[in-house]
Structures are given as C-alpha cells and as structure tokens.
N, C-alpha and C. Protein backbone atom coordinates (compact mmCIF):
# COMPACT_ATOMS: atom_id res chain seq x y z
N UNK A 1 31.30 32.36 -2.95
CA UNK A 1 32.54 32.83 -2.39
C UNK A 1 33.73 32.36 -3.22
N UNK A 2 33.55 30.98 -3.66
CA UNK A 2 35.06 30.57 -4.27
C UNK A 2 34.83 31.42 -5.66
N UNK A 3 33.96 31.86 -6.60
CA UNK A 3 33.46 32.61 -7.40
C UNK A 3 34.44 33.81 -7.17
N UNK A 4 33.94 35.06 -6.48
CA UNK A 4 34.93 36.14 -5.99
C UNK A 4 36.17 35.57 -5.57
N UNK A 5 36.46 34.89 -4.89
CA UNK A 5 38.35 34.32 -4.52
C UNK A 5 38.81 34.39 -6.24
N UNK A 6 38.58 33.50 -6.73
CA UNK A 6 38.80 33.08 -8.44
C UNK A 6 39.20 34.63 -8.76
N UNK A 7 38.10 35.57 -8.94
CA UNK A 7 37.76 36.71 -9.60
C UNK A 7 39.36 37.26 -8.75
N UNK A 8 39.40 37.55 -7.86
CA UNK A 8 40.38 38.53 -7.21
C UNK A 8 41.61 37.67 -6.63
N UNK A 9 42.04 36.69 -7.14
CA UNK A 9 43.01 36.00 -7.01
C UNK A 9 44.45 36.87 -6.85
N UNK A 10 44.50 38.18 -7.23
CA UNK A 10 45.74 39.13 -7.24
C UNK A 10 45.64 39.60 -6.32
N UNK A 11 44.39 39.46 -5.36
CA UNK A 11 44.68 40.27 -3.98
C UNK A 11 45.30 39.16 -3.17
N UNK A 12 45.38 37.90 -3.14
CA UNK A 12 45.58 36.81 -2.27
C UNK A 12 47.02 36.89 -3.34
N UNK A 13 47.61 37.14 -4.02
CA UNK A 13 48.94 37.01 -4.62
C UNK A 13 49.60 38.15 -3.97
N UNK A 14 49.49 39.71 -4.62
CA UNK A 14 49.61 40.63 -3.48
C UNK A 14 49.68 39.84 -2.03
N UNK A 15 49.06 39.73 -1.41
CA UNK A 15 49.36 39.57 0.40
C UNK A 15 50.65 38.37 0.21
N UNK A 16 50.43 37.61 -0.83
CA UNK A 16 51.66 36.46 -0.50
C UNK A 16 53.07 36.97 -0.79
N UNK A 17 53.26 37.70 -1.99
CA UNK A 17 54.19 38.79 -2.26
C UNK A 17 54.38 39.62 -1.05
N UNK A 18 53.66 40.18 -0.62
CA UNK A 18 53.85 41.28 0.35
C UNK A 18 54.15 39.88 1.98
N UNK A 19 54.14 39.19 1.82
CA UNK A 19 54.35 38.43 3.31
C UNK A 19 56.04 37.72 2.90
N UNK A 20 56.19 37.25 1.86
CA UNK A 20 57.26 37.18 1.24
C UNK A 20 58.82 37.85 1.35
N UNK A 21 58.07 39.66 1.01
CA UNK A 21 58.96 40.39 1.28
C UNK A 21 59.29 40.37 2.25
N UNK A 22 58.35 40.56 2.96
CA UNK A 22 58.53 41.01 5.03
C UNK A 22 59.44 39.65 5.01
N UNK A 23 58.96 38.63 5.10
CA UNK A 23 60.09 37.49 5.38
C UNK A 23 61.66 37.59 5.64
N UNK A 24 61.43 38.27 4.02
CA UNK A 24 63.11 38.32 4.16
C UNK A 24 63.77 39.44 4.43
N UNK A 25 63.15 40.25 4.46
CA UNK A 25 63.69 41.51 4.81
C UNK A 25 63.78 41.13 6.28
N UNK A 26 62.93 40.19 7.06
CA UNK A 26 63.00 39.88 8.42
C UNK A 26 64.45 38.68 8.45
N UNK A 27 64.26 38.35 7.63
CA UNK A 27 66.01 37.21 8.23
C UNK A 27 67.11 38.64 7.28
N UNK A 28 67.01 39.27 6.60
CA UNK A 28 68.18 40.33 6.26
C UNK A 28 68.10 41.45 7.26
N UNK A 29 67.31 41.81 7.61
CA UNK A 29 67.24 42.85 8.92
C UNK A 29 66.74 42.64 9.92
N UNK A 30 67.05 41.60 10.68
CA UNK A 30 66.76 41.25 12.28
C UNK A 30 66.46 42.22 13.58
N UNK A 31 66.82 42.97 13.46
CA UNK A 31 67.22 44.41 14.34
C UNK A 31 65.66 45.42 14.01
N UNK A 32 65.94 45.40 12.65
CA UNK A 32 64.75 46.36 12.34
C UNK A 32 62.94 45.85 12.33
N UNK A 33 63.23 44.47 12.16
CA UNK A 33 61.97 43.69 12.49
C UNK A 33 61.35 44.20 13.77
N UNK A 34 62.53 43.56 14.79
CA UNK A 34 62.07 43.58 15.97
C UNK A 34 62.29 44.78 16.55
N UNK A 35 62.62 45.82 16.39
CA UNK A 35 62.46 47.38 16.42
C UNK A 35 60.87 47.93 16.22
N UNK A 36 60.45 47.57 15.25
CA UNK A 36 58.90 47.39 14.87
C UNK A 36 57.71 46.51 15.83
N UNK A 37 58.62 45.59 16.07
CA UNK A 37 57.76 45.08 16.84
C UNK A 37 57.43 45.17 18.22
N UNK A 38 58.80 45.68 18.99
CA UNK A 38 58.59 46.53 19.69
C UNK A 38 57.83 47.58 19.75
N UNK A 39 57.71 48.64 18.93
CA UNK A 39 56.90 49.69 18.55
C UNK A 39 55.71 49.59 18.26
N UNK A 40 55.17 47.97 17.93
CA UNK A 40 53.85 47.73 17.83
C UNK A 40 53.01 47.86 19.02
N UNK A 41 54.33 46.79 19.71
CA UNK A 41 53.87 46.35 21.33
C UNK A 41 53.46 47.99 22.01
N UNK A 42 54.49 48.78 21.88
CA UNK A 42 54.05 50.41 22.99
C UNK A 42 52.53 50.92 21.81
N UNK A 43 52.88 51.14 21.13
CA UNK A 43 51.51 51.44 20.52
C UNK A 43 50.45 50.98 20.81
N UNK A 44 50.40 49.52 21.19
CA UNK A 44 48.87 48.83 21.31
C UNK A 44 48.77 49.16 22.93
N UNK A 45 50.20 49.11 24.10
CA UNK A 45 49.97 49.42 25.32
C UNK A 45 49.24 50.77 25.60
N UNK A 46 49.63 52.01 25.15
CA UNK A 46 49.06 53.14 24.98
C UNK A 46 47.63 53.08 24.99
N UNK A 47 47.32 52.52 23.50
CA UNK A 47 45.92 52.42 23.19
C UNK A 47 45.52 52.03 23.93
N UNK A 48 45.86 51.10 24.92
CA UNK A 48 45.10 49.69 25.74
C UNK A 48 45.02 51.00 27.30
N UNK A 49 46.09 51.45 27.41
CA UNK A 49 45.83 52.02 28.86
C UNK A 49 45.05 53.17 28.48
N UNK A 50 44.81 53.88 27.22
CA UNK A 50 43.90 55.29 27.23
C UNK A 50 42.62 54.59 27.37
N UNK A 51 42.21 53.98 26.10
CA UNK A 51 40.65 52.82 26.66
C UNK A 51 41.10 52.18 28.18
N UNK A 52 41.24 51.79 28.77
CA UNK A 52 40.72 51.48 30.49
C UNK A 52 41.23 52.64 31.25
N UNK A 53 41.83 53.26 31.16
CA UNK A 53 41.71 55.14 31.77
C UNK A 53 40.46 55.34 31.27
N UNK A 54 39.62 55.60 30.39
CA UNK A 54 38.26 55.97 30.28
C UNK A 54 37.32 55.22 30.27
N UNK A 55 37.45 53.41 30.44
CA UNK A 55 36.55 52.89 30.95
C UNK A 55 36.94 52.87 32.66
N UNK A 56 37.69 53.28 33.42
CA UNK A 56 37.93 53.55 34.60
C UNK A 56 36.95 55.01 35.29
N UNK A 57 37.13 56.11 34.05
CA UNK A 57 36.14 57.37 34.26
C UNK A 57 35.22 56.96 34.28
N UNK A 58 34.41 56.35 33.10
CA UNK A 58 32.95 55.77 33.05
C UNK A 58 32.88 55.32 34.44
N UNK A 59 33.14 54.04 35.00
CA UNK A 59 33.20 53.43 36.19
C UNK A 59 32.71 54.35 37.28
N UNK A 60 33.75 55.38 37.51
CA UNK A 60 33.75 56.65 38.50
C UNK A 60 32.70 57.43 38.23
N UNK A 61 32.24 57.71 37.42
CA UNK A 61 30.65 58.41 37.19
C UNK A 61 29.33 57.17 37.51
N UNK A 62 29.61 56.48 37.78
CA UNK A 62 28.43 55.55 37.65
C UNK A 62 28.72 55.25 38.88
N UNK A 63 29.74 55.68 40.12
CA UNK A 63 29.73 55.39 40.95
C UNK A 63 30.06 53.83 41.20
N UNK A 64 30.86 53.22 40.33
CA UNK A 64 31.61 51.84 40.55
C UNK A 64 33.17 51.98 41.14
N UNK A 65 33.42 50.33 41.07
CA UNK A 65 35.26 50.78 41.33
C UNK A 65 35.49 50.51 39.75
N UNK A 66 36.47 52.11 39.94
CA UNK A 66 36.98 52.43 39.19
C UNK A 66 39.06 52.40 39.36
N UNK A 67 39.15 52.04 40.48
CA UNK A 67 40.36 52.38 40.56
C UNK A 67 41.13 51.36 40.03
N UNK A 68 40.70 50.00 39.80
CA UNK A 68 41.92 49.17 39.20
C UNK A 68 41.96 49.47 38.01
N UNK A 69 40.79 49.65 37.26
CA UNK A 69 41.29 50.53 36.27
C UNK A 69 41.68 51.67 35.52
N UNK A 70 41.94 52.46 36.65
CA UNK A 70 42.81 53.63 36.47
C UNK A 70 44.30 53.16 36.24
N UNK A 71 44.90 52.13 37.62
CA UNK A 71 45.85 51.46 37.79
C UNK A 71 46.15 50.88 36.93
N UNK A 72 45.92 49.77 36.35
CA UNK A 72 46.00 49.31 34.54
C UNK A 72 46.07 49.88 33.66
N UNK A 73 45.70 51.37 33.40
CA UNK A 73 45.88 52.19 32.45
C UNK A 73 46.80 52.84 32.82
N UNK A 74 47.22 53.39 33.62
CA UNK A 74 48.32 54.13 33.98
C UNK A 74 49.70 53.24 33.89
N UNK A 75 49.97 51.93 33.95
CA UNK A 75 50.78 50.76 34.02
C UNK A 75 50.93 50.90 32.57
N UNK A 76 49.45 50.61 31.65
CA UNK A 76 49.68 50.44 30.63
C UNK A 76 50.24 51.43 30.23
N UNK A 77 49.92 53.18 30.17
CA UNK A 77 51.17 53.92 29.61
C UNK A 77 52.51 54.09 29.89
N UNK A 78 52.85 53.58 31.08
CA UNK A 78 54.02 53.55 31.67
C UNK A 78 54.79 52.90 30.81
N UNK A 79 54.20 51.48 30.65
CA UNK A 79 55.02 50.54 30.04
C UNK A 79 54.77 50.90 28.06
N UNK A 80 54.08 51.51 27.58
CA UNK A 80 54.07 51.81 26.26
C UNK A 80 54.70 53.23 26.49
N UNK A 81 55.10 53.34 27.57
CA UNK A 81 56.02 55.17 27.00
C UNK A 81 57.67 54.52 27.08
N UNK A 82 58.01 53.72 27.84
CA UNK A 82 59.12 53.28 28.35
C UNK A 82 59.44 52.11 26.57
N UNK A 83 58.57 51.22 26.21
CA UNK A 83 58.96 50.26 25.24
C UNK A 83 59.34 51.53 24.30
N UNK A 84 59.11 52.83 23.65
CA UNK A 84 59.18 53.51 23.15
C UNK A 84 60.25 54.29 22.82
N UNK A 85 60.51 54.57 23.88
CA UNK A 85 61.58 55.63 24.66
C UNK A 85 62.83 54.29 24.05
N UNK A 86 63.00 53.22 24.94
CA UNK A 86 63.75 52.20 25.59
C UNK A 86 63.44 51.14 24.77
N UNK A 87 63.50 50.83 23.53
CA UNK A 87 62.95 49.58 22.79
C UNK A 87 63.91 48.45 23.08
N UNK A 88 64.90 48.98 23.32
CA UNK A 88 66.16 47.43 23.79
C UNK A 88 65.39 47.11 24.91
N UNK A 89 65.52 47.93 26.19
CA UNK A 89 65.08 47.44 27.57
C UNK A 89 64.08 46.29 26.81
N UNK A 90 62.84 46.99 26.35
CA UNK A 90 61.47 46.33 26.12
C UNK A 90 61.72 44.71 25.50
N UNK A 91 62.92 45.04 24.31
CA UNK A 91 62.92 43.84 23.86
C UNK A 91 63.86 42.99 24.74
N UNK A 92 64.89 43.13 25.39
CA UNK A 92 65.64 42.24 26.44
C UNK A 92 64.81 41.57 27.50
N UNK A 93 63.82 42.15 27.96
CA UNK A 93 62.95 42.03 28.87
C UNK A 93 61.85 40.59 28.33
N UNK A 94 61.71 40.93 27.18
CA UNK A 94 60.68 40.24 26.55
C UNK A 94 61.54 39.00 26.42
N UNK A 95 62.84 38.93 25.99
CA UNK A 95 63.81 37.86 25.16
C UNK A 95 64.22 36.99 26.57
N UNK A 96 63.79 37.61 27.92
CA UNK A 96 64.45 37.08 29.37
C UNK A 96 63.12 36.45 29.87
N UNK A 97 62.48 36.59 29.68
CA UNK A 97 60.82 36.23 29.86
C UNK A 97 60.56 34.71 29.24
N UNK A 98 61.06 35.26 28.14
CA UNK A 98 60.86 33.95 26.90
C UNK A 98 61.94 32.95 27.40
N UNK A 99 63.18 33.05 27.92
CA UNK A 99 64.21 32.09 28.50
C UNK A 99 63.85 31.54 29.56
N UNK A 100 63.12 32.24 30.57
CA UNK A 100 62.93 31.87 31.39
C UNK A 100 61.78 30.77 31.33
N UNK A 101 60.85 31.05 30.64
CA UNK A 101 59.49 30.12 30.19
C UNK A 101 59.95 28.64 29.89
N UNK A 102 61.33 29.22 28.76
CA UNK A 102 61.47 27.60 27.88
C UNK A 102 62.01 27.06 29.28
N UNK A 103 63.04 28.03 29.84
CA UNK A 103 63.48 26.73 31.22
C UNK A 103 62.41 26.11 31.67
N UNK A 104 61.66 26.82 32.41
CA UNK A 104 60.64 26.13 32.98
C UNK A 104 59.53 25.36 32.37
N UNK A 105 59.31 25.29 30.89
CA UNK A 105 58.80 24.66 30.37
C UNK A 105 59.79 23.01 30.08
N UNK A 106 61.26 23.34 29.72
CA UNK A 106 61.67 21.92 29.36
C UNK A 106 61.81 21.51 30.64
N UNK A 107 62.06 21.52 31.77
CA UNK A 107 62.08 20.47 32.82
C UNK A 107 60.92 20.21 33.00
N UNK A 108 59.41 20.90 32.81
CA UNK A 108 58.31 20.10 32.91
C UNK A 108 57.80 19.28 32.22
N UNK A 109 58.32 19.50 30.87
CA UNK A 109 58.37 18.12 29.73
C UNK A 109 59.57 17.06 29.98
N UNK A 110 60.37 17.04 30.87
CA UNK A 110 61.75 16.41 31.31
C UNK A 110 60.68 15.15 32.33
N UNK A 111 60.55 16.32 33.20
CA UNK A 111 59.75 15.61 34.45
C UNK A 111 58.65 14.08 33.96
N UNK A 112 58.13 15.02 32.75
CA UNK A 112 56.54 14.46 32.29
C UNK A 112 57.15 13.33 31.66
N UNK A 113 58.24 13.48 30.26
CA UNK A 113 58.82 12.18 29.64
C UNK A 113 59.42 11.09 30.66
N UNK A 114 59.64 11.34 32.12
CA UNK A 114 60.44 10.64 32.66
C UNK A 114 59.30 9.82 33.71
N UNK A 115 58.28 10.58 33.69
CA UNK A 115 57.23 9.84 34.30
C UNK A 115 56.24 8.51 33.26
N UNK A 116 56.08 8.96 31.65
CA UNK A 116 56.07 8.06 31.18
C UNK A 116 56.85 7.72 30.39
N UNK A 117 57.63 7.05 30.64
CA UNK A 117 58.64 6.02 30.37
C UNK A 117 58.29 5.02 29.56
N UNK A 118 57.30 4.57 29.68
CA UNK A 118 57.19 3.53 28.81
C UNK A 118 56.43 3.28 27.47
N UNK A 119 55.74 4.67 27.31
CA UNK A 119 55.42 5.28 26.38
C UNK A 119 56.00 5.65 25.31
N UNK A 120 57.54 5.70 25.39
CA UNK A 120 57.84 5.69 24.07
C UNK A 120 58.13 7.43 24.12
N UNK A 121 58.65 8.13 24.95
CA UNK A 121 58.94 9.62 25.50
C UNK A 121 59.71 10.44 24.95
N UNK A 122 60.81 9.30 23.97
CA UNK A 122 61.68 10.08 23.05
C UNK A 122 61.70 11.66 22.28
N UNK A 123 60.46 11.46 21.93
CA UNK A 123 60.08 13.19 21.39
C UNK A 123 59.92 14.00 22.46
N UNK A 124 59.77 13.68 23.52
CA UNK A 124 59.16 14.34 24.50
C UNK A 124 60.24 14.77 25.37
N UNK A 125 61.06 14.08 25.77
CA UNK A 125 62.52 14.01 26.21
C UNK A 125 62.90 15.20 25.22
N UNK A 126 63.44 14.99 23.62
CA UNK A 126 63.94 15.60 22.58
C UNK A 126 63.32 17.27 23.33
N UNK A 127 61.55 17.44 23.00
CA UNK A 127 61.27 18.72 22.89
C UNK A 127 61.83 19.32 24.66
N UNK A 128 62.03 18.49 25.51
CA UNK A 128 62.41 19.50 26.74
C UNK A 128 63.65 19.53 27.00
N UNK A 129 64.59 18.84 26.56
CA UNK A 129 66.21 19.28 26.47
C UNK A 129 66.17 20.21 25.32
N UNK A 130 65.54 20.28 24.06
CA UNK A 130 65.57 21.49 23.51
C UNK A 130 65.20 22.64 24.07
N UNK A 131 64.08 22.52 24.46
CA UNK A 131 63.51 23.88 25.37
C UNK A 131 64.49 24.07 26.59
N UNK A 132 64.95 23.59 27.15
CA UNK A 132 66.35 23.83 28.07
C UNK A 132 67.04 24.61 27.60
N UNK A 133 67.33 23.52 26.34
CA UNK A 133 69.23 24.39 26.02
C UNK A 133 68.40 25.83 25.37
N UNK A 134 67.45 25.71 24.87
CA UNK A 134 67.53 27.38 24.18
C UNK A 134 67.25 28.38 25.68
N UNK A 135 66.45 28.29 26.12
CA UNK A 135 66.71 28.82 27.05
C UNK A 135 67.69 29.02 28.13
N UNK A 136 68.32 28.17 28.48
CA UNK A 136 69.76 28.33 28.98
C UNK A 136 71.01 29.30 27.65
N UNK A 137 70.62 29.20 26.60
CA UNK A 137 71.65 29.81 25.62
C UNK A 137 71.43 31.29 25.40
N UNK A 138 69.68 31.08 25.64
CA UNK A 138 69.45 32.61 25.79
C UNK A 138 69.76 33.79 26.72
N UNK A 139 69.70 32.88 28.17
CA UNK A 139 69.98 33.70 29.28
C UNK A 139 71.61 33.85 29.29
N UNK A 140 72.11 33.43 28.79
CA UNK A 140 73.80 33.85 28.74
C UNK A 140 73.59 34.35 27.01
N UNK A 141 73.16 34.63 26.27
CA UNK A 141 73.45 34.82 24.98
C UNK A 141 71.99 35.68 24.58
N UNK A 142 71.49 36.88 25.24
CA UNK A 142 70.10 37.19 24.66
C UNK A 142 70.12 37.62 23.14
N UNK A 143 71.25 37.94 22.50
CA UNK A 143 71.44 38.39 21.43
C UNK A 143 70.34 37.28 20.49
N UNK A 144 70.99 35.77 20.99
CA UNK A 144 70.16 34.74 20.10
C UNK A 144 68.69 34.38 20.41
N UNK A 145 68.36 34.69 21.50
CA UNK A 145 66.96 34.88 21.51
C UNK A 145 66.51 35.67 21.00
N UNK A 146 66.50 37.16 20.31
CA UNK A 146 66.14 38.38 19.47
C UNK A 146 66.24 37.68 18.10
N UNK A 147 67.99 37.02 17.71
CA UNK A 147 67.72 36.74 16.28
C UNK A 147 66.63 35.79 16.31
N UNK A 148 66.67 34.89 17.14
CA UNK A 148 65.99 33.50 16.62
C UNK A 148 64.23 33.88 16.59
N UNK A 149 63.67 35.11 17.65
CA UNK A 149 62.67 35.65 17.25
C UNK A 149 62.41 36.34 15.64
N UNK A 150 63.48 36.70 15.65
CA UNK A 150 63.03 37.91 14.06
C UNK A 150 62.99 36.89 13.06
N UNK A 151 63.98 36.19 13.13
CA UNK A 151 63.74 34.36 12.03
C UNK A 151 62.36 33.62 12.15
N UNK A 152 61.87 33.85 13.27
CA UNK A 152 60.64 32.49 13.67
C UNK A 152 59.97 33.28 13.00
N UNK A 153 59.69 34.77 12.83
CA UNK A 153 59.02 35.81 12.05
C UNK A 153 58.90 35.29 10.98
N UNK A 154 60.24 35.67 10.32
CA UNK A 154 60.31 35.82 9.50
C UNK A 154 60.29 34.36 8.29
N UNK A 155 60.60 33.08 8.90
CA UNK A 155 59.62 31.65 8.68
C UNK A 155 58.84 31.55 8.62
N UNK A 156 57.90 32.03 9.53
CA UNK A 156 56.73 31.87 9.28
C UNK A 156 55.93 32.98 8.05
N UNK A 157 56.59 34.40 7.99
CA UNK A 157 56.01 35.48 6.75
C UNK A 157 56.28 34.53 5.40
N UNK A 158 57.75 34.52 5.50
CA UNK A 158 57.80 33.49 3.66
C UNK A 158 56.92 32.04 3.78
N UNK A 159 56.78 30.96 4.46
CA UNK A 159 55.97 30.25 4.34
C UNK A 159 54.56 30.94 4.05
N UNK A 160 53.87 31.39 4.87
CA UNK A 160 52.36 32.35 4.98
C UNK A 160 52.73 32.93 2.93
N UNK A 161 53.59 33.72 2.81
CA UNK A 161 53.20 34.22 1.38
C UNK A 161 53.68 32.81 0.62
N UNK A 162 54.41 32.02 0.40
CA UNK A 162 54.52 31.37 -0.28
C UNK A 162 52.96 30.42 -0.44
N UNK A 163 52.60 29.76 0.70
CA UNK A 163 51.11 29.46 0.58
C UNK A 163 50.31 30.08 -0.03
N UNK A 164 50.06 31.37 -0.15
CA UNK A 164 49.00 32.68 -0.07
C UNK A 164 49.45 32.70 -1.66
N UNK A 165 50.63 32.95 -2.09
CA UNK A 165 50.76 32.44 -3.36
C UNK A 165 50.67 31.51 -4.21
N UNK A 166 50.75 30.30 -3.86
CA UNK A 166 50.22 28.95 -4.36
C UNK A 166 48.55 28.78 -4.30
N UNK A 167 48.17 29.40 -3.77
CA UNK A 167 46.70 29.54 -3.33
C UNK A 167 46.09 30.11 -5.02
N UNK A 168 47.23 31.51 -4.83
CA UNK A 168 46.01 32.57 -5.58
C UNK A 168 46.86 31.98 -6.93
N UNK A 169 47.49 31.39 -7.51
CA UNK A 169 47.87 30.86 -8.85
C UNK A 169 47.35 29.85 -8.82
N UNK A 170 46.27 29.01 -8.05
CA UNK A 170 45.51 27.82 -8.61
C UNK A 170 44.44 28.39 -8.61
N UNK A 171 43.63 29.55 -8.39
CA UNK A 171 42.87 30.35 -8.30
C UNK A 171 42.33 30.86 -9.52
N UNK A 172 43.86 31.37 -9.76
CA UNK A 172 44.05 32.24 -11.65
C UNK A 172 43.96 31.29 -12.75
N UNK A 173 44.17 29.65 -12.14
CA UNK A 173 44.58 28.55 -13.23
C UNK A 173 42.60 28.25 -13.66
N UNK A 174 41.74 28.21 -12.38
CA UNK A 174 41.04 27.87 -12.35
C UNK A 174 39.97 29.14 -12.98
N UNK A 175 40.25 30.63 -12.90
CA UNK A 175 39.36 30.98 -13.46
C UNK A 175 39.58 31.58 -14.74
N UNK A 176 40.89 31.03 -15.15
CA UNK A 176 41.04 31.12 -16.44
C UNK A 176 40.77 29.80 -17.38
N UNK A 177 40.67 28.52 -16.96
CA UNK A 177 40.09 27.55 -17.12
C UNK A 177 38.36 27.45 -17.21
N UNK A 178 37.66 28.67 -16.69
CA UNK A 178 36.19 28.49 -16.58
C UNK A 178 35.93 29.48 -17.40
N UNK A 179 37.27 30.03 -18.54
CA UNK A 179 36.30 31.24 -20.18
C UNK A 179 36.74 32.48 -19.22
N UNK A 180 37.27 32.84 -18.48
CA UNK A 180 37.42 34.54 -17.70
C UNK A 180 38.89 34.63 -18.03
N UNK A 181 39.28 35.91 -18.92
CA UNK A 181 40.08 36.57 -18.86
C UNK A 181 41.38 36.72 -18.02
C-alpha cells in the first residue's frame, strides 16, 4: 500500500490543492459556502425521504407497519423541498438550533466545573462561558453564527489540504529517493 501512495502521490496533492481552494473560497465567500450546504442538506433529505417512502411500500406489501415510514418520508420531502425553495429559513433554523445547544451545553459545563472545584476546572469553566457567550451572540446576532460556520469550514478545508499536501510531497520525496521518476 505505501508502494501505490508513493506511486500516486499527485492524487493526495490534487485533493490537498482542491481542499485548499474550497478553504478559501469558504472564508472569501461565506454566503455561497453555506448556500451549498444548505443544498446538500435538501438533496440528501429528498433522497432520504424517497428511500423510506419505498421502504414504507415494501413494508405495506409484506403486510407490516408501514406507516411511520411513510410519515418520515413525507417529513423528509417536506423539509428537503422547503431547505430548497427557502435556503435562509433552512439555514437560520439550523444557526438557532446550534445557539440554542451551545446555551445549553455551556451551563452544563458551568454546572459540571462548579461541581468540581477542586480539580483544577479552569478549562472547563473557560469552555462553558465560551459556549454561552457564542450562543447568546448568536441568538441576537445569527448573522455570526452562519459566518463563524462557513470559517469552521473553511479551517478545517485549508488545514485538511495543507496536511493532504505535506503528506503527498514526502511521498514524492520518498519515491523519488527509491530510483522512480
């Protein structure tokens, strides 16, 4: 296997290049990232409610219950015709979801650092007043929950290709070091 990696080291450069781009095109176009990603989301709902609409038929011929999953599929196109149609709704919805989580996630790390105390809680304290304030900043400010999504993206795409690139140039060092072209 490390044999072929070596050999095709330009396909693992390619993907790091190509994760690279997306990166930044994701912190230069914030809007259009998550426009896409929205559009991923109704696309896969679709798919997801046509498969259990026809594992719901199957069901109904075999004489099972079939009806919750009729109900789930029908939900599911609802909600992949609407993210579609409505990609703000979809993404506001998603960005109010996510505020709401961190609230309720930093007072349960609030709660938890304050129960051990003597542990040394400092980080722990740190990560649930962070998770507070973003979530409190979000629910009055959803705008910054959208950017700060298309950034976390887009951090993580340039790291991912920058790796994926460091990868496949010790790759090329190495099988040009073993007599290959």
């Amino acid at each position: 296997m490390f044999e072929s990696l070596m050999r095709n080291w330009w396909a693992l450069a390619l993907r790091g290049a190509a994760a690279l781009l997306f990166g930044i095109l994701a912190f230069v176009w914030p809007h259009i990232t998550l426009t896409v990603l929205i559009w991923i989301f109704a696309a896969y709902m679709l798919a997801d409610g046509v498969f259990a609409l026809v594992a719901g038929l199957r069901a109904a011929q075999r004489q099972e219950r079939w009806w919750p999953l009729a109900i789930e599929g029908l939900l599911d196109l609802a909600v992949g015709v609407i993210a579609f149609l409505w990609p703000g709704i979809a993404l506001l919805t998603f960005i109010y979801i996510a505020a709401f989580w961190a609230i309720f996630s930093g007072v349960a790390l609030l709660a938890a650092a304050f129960r051990l105390r003597a542990m040394g809680e400092g980080f722990l304290v740190f990560a649930g007043l962070l998770s507070l304030l973003w979530g409190i900043v979000v629910i009055f400010w959803p705008i910054a929950g959208a950017l700060a999504l298309a950034w976390w993206i887009g951090a993580y795409a340039i790291l991912f290709g920058v790796f994926m690139l460091t990868v496949a140039l010790r790759l090329r060092r190495r099988w040009n070091d073993v007599g290959n072209p």
